[in-house]
Protein backbone atom coordinates (compact mmCIF):
# COMPACT_ATOMS: atom_id res chain seq x y z
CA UNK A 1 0.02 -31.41 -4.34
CA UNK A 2 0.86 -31.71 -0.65
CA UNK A 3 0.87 -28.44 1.21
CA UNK A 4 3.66 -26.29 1.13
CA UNK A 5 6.95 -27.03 2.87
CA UNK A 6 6.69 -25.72 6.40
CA UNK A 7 3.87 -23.20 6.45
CA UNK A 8 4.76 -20.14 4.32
CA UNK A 9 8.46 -18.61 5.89
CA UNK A 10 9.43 -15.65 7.34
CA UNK A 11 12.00 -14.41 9.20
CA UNK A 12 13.53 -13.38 12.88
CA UNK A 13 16.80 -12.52 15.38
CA UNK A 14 19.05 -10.51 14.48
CA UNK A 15 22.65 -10.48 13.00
CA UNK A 16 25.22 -9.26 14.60
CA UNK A 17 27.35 -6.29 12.55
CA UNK A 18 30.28 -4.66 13.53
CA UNK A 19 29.81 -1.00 13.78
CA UNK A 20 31.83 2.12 14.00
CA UNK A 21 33.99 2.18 17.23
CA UNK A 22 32.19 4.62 19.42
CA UNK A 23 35.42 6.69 20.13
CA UNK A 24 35.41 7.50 16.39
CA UNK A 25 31.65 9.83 16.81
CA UNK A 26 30.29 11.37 19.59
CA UNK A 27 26.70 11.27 21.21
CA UNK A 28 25.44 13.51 18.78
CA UNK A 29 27.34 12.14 15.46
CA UNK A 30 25.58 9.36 16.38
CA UNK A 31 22.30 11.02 17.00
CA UNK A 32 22.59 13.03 13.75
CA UNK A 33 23.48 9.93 11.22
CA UNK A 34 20.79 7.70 12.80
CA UNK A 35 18.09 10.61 12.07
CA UNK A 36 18.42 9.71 8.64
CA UNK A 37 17.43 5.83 9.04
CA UNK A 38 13.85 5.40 8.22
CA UNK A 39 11.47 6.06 11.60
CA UNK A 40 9.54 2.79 13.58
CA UNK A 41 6.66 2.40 12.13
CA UNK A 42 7.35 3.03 7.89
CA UNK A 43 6.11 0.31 5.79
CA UNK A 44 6.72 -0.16 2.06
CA UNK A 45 5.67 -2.56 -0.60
CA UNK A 46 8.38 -2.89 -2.89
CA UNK A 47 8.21 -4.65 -6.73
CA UNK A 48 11.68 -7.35 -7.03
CA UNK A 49 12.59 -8.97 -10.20
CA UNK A 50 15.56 -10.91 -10.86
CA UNK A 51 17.64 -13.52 -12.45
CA UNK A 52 19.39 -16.96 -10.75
CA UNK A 53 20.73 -20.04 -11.21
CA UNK A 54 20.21 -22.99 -9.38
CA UNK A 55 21.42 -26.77 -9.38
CA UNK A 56 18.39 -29.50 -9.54
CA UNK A 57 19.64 -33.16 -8.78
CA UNK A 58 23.31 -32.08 -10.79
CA UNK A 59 21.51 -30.48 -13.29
CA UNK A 60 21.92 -26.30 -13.75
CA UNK A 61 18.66 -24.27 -14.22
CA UNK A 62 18.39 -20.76 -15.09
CA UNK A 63 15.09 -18.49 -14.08
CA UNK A 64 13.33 -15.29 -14.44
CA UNK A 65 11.25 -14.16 -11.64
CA UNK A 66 9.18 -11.14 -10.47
CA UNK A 67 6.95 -10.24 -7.73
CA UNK A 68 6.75 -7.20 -4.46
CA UNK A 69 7.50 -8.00 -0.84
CA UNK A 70 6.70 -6.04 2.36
CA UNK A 71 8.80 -4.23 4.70
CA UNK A 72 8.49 -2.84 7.90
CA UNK A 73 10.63 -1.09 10.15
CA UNK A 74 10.13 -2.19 13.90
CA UNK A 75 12.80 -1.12 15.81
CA UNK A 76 15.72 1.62 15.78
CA UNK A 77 19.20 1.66 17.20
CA UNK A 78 20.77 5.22 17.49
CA UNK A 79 23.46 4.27 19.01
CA UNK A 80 24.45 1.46 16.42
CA UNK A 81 22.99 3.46 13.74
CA UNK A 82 20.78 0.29 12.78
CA UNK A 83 16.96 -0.27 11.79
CA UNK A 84 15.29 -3.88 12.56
CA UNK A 85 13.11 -4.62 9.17
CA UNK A 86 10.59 -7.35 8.52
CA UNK A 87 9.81 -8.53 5.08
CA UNK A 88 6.47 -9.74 4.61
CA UNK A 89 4.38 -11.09 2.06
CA UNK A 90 7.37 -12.14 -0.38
CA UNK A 91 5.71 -13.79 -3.76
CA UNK A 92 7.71 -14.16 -6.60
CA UNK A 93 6.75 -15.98 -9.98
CA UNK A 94 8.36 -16.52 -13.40
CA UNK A 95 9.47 -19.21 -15.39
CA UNK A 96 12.79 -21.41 -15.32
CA UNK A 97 14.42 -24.14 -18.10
CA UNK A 98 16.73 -26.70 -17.28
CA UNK A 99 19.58 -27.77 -19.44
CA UNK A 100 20.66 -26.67 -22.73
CA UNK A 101 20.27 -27.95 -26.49
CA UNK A 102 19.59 -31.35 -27.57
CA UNK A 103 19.89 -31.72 -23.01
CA UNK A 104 17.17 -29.05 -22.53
CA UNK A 105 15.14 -31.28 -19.61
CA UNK A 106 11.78 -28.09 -19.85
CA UNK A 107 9.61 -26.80 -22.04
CA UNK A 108 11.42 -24.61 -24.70
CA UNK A 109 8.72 -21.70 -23.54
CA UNK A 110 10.38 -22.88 -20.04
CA UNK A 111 8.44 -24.14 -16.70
CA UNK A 112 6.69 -22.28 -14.07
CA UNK A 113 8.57 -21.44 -10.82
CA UNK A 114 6.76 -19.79 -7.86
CA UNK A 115 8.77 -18.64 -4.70
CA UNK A 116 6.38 -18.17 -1.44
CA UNK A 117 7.89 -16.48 1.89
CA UNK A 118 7.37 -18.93 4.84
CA UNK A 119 5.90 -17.86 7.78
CA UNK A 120 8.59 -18.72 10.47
CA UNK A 121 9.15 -16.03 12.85
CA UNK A 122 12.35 -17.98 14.45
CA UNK A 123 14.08 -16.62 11.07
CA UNK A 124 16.18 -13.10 11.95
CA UNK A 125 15.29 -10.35 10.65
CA UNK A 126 16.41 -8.27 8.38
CA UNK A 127 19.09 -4.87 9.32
CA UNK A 128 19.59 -1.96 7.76
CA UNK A 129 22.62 -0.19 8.90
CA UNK A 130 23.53 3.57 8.26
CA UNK A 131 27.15 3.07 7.08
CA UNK A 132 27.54 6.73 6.35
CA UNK A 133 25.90 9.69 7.07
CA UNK A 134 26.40 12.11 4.56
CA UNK A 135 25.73 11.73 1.83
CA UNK A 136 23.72 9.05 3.44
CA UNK A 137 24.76 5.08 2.52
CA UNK A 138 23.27 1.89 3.74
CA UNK A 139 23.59 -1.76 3.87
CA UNK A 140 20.80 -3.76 4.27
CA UNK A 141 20.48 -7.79 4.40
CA UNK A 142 17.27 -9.62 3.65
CA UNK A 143 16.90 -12.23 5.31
CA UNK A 144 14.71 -14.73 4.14
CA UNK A 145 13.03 -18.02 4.03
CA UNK A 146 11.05 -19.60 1.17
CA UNK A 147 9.36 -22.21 -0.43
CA UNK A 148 10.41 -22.90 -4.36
CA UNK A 149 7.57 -24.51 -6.80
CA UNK A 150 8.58 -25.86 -9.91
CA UNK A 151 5.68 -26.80 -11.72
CA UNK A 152 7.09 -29.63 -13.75
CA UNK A 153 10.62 -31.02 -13.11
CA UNK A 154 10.48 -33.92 -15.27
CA UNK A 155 13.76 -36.36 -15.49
CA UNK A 156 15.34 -32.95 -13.64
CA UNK A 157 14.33 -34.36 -10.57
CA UNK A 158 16.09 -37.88 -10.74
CA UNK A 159 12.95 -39.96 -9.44
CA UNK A 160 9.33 -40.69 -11.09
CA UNK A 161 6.52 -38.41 -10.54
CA UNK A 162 2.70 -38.32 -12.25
CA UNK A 163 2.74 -35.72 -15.17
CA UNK A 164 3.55 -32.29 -14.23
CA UNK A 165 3.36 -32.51 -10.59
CA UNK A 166 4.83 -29.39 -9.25
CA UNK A 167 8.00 -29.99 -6.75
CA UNK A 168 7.75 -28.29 -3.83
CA UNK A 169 11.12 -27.04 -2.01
CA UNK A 170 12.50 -25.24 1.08
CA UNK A 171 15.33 -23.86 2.20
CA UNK A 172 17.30 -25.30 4.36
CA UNK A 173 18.71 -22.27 5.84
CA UNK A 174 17.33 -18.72 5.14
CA UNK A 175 18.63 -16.63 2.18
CA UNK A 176 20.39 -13.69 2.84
CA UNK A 177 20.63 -10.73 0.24
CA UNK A 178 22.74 -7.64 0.92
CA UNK A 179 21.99 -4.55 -0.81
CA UNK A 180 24.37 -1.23 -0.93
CA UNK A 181 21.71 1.52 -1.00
CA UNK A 182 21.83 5.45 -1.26
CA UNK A 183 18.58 5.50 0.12
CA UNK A 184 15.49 3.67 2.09
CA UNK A 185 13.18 2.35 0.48
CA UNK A 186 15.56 1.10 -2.49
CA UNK A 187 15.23 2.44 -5.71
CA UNK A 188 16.18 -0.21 -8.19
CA UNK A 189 19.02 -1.13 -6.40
CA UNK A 190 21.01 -4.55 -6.79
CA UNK A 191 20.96 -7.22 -3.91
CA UNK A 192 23.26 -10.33 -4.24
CA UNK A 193 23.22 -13.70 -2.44
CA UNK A 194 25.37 -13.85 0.48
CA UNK A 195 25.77 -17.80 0.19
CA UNK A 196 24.81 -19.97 -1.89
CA UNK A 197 20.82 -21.39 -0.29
CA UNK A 198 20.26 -25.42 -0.58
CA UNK A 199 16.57 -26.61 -0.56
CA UNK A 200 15.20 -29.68 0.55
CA UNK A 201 11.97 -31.89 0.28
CA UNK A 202 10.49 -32.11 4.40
CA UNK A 203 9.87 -35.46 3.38
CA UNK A 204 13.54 -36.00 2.97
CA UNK A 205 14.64 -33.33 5.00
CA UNK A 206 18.72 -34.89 5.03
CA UNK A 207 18.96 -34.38 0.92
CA UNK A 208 19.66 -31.38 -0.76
CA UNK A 209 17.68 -31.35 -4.25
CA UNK A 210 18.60 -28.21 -5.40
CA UNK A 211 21.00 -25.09 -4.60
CA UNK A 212 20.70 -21.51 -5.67
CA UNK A 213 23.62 -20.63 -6.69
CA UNK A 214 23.54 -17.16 -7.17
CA UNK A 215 20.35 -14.65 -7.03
CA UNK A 216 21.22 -10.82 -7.96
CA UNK A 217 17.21 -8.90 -7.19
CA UNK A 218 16.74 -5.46 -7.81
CA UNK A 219 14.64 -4.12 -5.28
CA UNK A 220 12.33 -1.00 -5.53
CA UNK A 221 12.07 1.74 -8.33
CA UNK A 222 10.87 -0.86 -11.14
């Protein structure tokens, strides 16, 4: 197996959101709504599990996957009522089957898939913005970079390979997940994919070989 595609990811700069027009709360509205962000310096380790779909070569593959990532708050902005967060340490692993019926291309027990945060830190970051104060709401997108391992792709990936060598994937661009919380850390809640995330081999960086197509994570609370 050749080493995984580009390092381990991570993630960096921030996105731009457009906040509440500062002639709609004073100074201390402000103040007050971003004392209820999480303070610089928290860190949590939170459990994930979810369900996607992705498309391998054509083909449309369904997995199950579960695993914890890191997060850390490392900057505030009171006046935009926003927190900078890193995720670290993302590792998720399950299992994934390709096809369906008499078409099934995996295992019937399924294949292995392991997803690995790269350790990029040109990526941005992730931001969780106070959207209301009270009762307090959020919105938070992860944003995040990853390498994919399926253990054994088979005929799924178009192209011959020696038994059960695991394909190794990256995305192309980072993922982004946005969340609608009541609180920080998330408790269970539900992130979805912004966009859909296409993955590539670095040895053939110009093809796409697979795209996730949609990845709904709860996050915390599990």
């Amino acid at each position: 197996m050749r080493a995984a595609a580009g390092g381990a990811l991570g993630i960096a700069g921030l996105l731009a959101f457009t906040t509440t027009p500062a002639h709609a709360a004073g100074p201390a509205q402000r103040a007050a709504a971003a004392s209820e962000l999480p303070p610089v310096g928290e860190k949590d380790t939170e459990p994930l599990s979810g369900d996607f779909t992705f498309t391998l070569n054509g083909e449309k593959c369904h997995a199950h996957v579960a695993g914890s990532v890191n997060e850390y708050v490392i900057a505030q902005d009171a006046a935009a009522d926003a927190d900078t967060v890193v995720e670290g340490g993302l590792h998720l692993h399950g299992t994934d089957a390709c096809g369906s019926g008499s078409r099934q291309t995996r295992a019937a027990s399924g294949g292995s898939i392991t997803i690995e945060q790269n350790d990029v830190d040109v990526d941005p970051k992730s931001l969780l913005r106070l959207t209301q104060s009270f009762p307090p709401k959020f919105e938070q997108i992860m944003v995040l970079s990853f390498t994919m391992v399926i253990d054994d792709p088979q005929a799924s990936n178009g192209r011959a390979r020696a038994a059960y060598e695991p394909l190794i994937l990256t995305t192309k661009d980072p993922a982004k997940l946005v969340g609608q919380l009541t609180q920080f850390p998330p408790r269970g809640d539900l992130y979805q994919l912004q966009n859909p995330v296409d993955l590539i081999d670095l040895e053939n960086p110009d093809v796409t070989i697979a795209t996730i197509e949609k990845f709904p994570v709860k996050v915390g609370g599990l």
